[in-house]
N, C-alpha and C. Protein backbone atom coordinates (compact mmCIF):
# COMPACT_ATOMS: atom_id res chain seq x y z
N UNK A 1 -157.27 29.04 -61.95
CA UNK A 1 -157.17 29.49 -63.32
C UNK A 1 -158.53 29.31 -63.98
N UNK A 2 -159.24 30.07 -65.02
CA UNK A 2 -160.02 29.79 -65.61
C UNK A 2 -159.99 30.57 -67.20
N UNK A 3 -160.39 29.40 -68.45
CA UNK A 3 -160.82 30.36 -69.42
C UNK A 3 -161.82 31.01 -69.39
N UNK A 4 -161.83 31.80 -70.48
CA UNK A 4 -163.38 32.61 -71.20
C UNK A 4 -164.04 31.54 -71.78
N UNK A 5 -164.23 30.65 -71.09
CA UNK A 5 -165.84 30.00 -71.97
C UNK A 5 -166.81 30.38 -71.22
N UNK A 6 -167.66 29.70 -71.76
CA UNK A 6 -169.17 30.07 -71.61
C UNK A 6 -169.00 28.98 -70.04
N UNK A 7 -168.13 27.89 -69.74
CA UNK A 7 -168.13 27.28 -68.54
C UNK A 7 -167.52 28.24 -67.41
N UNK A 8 -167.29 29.11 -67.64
CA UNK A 8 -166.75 30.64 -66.45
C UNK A 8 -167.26 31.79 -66.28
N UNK A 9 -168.49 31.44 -65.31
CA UNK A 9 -169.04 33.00 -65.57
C UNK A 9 -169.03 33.51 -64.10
N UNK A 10 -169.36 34.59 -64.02
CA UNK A 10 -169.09 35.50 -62.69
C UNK A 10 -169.24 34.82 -61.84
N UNK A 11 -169.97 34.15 -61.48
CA UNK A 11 -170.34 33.77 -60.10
C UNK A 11 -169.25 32.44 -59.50
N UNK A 12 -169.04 31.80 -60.97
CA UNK A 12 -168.09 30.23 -60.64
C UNK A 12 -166.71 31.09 -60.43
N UNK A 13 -166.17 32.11 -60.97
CA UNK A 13 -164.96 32.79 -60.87
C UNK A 13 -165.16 33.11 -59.81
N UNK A 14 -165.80 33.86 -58.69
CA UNK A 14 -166.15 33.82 -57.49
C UNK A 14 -165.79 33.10 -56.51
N UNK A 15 -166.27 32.39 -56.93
CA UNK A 15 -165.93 30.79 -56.20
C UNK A 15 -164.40 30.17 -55.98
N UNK A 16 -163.31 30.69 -56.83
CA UNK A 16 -162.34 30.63 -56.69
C UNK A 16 -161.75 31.78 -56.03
N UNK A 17 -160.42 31.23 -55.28
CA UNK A 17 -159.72 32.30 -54.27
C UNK A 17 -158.72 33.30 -55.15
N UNK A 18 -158.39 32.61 -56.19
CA UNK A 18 -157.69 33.59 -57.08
C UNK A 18 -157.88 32.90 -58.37
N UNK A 19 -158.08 33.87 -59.75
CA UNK A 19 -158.52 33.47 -60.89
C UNK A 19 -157.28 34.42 -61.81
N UNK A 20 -156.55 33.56 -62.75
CA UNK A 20 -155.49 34.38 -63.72
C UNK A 20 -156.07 33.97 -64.88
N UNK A 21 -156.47 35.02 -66.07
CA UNK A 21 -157.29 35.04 -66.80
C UNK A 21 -155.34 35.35 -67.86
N UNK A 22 -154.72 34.14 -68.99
CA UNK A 22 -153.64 34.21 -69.23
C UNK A 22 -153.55 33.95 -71.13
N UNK A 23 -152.92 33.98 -72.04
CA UNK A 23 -152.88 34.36 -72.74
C UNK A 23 -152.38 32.65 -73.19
N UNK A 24 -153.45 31.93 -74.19
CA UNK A 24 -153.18 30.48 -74.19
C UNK A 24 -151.73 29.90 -74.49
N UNK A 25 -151.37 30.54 -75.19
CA UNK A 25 -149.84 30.20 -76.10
C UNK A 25 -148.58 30.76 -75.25
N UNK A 26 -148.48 31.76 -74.66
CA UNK A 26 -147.52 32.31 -73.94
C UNK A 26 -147.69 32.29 -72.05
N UNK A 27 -148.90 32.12 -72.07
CA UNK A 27 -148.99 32.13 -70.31
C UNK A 27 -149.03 33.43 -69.85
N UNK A 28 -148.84 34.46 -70.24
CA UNK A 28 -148.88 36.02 -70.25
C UNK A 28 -149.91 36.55 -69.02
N UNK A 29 -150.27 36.47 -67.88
CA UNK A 29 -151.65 36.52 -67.38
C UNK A 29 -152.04 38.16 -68.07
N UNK A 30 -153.37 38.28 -68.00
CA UNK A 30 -153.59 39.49 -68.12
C UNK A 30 -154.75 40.29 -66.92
N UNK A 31 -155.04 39.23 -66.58
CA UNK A 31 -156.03 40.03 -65.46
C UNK A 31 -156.11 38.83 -64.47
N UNK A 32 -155.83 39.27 -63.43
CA UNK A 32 -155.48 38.70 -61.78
C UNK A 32 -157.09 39.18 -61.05
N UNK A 33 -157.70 38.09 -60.35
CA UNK A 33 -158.93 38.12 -59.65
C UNK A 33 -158.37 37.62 -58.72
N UNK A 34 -158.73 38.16 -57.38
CA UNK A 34 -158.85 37.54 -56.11
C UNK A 34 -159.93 37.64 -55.28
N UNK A 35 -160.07 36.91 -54.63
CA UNK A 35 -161.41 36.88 -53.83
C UNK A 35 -162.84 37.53 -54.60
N UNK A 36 -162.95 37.60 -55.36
CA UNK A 36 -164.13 38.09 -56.78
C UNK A 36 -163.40 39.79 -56.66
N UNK A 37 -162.14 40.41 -56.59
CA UNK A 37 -161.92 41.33 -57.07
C UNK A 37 -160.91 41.70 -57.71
N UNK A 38 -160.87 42.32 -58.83
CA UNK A 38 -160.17 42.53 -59.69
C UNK A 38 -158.75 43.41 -59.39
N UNK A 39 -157.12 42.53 -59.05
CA UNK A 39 -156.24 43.28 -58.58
C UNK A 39 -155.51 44.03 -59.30
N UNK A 40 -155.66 43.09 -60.43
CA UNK A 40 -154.73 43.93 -62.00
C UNK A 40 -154.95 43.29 -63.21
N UNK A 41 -154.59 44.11 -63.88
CA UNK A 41 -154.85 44.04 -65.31
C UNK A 41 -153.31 44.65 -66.12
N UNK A 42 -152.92 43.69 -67.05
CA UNK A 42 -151.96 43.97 -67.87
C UNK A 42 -152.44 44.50 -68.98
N UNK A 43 -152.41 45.88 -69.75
CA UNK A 43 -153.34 46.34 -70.18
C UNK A 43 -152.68 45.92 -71.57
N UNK A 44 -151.38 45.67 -72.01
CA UNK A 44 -151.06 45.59 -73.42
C UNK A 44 -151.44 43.78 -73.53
N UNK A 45 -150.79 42.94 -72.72
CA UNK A 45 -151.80 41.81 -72.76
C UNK A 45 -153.08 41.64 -73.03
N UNK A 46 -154.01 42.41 -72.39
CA UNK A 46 -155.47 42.33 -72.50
C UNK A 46 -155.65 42.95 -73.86
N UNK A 47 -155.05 43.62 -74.61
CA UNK A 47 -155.49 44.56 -75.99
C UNK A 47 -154.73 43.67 -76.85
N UNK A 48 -153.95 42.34 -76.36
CA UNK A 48 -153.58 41.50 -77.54
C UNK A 48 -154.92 40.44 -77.44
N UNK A 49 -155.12 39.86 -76.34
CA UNK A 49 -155.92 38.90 -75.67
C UNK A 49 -157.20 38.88 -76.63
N UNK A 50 -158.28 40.60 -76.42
CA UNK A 50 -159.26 40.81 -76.64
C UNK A 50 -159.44 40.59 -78.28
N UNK A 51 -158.20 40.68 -78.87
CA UNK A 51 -158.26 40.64 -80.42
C UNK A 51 -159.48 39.32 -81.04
N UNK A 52 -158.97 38.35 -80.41
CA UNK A 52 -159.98 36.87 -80.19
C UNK A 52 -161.36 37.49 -79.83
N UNK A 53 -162.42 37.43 -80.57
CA UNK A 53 -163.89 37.79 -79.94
C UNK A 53 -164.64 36.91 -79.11
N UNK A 54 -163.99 35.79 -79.20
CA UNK A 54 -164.44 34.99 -77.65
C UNK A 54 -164.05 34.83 -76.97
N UNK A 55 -162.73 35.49 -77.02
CA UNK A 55 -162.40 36.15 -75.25
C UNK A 55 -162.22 37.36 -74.90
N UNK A 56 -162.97 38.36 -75.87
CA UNK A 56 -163.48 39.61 -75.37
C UNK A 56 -164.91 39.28 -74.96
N UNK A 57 -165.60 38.51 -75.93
CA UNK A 57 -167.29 38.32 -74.98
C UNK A 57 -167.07 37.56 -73.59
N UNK A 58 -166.03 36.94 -73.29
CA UNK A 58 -166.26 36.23 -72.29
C UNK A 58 -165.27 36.88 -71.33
N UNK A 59 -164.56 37.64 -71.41
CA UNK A 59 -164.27 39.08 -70.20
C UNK A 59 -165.17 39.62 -70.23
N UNK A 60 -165.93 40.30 -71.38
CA UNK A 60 -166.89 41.20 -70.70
C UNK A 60 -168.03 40.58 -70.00
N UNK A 61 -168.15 39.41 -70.41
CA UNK A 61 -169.30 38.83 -69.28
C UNK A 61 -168.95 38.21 -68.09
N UNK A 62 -167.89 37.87 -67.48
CA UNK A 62 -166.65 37.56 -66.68
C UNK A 62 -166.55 39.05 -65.71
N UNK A 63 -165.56 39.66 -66.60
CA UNK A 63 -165.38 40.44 -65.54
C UNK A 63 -164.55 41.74 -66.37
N UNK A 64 -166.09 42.79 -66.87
CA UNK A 64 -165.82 43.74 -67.65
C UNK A 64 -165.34 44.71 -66.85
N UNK A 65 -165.15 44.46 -65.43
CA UNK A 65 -164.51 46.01 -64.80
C UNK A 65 -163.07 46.25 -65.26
N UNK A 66 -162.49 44.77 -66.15
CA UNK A 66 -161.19 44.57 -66.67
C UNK A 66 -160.85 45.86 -67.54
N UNK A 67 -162.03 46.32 -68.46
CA UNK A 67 -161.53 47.37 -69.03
C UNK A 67 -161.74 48.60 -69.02
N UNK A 68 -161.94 48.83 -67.65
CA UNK A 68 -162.16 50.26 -66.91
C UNK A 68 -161.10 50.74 -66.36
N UNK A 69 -160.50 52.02 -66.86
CA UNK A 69 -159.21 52.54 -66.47
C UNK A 69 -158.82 52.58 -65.32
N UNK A 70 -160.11 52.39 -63.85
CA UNK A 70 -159.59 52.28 -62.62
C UNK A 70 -159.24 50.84 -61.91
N UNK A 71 -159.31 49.95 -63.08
CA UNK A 71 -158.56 48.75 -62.60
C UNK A 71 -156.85 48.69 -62.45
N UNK A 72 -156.34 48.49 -61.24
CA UNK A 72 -154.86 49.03 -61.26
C UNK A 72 -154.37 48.53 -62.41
N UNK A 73 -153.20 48.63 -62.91
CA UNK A 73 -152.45 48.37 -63.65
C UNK A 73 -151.27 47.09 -63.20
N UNK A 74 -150.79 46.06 -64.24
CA UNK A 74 -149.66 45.42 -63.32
C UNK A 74 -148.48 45.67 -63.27
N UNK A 75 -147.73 45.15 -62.22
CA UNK A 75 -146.71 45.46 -62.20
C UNK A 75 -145.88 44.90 -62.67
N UNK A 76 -145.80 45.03 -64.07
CA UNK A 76 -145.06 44.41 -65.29
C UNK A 76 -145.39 43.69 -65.91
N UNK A 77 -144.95 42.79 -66.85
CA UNK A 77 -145.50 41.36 -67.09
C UNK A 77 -145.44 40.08 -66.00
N UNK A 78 -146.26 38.93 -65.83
CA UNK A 78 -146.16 38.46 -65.23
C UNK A 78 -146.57 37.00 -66.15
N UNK A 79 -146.60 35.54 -65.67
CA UNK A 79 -146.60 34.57 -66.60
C UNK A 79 -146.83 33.67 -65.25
N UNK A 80 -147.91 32.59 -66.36
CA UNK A 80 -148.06 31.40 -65.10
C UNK A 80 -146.97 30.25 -64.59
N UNK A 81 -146.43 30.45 -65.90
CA UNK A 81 -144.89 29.51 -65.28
C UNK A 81 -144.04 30.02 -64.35
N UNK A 82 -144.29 31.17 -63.65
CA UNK A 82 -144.09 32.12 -61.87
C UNK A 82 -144.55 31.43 -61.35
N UNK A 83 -145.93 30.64 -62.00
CA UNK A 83 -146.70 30.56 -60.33
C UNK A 83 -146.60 28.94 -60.52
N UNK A 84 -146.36 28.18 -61.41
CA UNK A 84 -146.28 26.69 -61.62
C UNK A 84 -144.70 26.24 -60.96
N UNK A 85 -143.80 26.90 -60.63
CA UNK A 85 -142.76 26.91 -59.93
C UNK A 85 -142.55 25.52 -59.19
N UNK A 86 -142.76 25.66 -57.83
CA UNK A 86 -142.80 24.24 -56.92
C UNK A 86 -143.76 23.75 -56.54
N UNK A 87 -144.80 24.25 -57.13
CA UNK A 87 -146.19 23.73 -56.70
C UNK A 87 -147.11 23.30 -57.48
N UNK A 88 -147.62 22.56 -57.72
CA UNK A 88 -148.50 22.00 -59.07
C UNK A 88 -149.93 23.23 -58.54
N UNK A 89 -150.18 23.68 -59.94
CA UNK A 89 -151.36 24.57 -59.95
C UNK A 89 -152.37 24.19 -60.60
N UNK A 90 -153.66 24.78 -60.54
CA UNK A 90 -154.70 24.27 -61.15
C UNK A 90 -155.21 24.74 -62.25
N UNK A 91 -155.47 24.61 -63.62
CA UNK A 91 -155.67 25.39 -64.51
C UNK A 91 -157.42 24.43 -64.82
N UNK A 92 -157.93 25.70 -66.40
CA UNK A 92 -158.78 25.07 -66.98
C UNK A 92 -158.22 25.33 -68.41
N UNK A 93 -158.26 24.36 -69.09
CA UNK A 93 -157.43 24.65 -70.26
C UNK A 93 -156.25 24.31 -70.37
N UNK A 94 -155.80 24.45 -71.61
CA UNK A 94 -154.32 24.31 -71.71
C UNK A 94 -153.46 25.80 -72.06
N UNK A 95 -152.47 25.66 -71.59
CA UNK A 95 -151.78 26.95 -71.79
C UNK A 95 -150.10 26.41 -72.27
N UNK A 96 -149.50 27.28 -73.22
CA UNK A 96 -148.00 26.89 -73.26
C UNK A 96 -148.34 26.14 -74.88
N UNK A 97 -149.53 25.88 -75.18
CA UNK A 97 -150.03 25.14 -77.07
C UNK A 97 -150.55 25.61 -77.25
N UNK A 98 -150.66 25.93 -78.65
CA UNK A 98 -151.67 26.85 -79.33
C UNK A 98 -152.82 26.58 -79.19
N UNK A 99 -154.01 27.06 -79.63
CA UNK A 99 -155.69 26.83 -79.58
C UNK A 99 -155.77 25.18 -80.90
């Protein structure tokens, strides 16, 4: 997991095997990275997400192919409490409390 700060930039997202870029208060992911490539993007998530201007500067310096129409689309909504299930996951940040 990683936020949009200025502590996540292309290359450290890289570095991780999968990165869910998620919506702090709801867990909402909106853009799924794997292996440094971009698998999906929830596009009404990301157009709530981006409203915040520091986490539109820090997608677009992250990983602006997010808002290029040939990034697939997801397949539905999806949320990190899917993936926190039976396995303790790793986040940066808090998610599930407000800012």
């Amino acid at each position: 997991m990683c936020s949009t700060s200025a502590a996540c930039s292309t290359s450290s997202a890289n570095k991780f095997r999968e990165v869910n870029f998620a919506d702090q208060l709801t867990g909402r992911i909106y853009l799924k990275i794997a292996s440094g490539k971009q698998v999906w993007v929830d596009r009404e998530a990301l157009e709530n997400a981006v409203r915040q201007r520091d986490t539109h500067a820090g997608l677009k310096a992250v990983a602006g192919e997010a808002f290029d129409l040939s990034t697939p689309a997801a397949p539905g909504p999806h949320f990190l409490s899917e993936l926190a299930g039976a396995e303790r996951i790793q986040t940066l940040g808090r998610w599930g409390t407000p800012a």
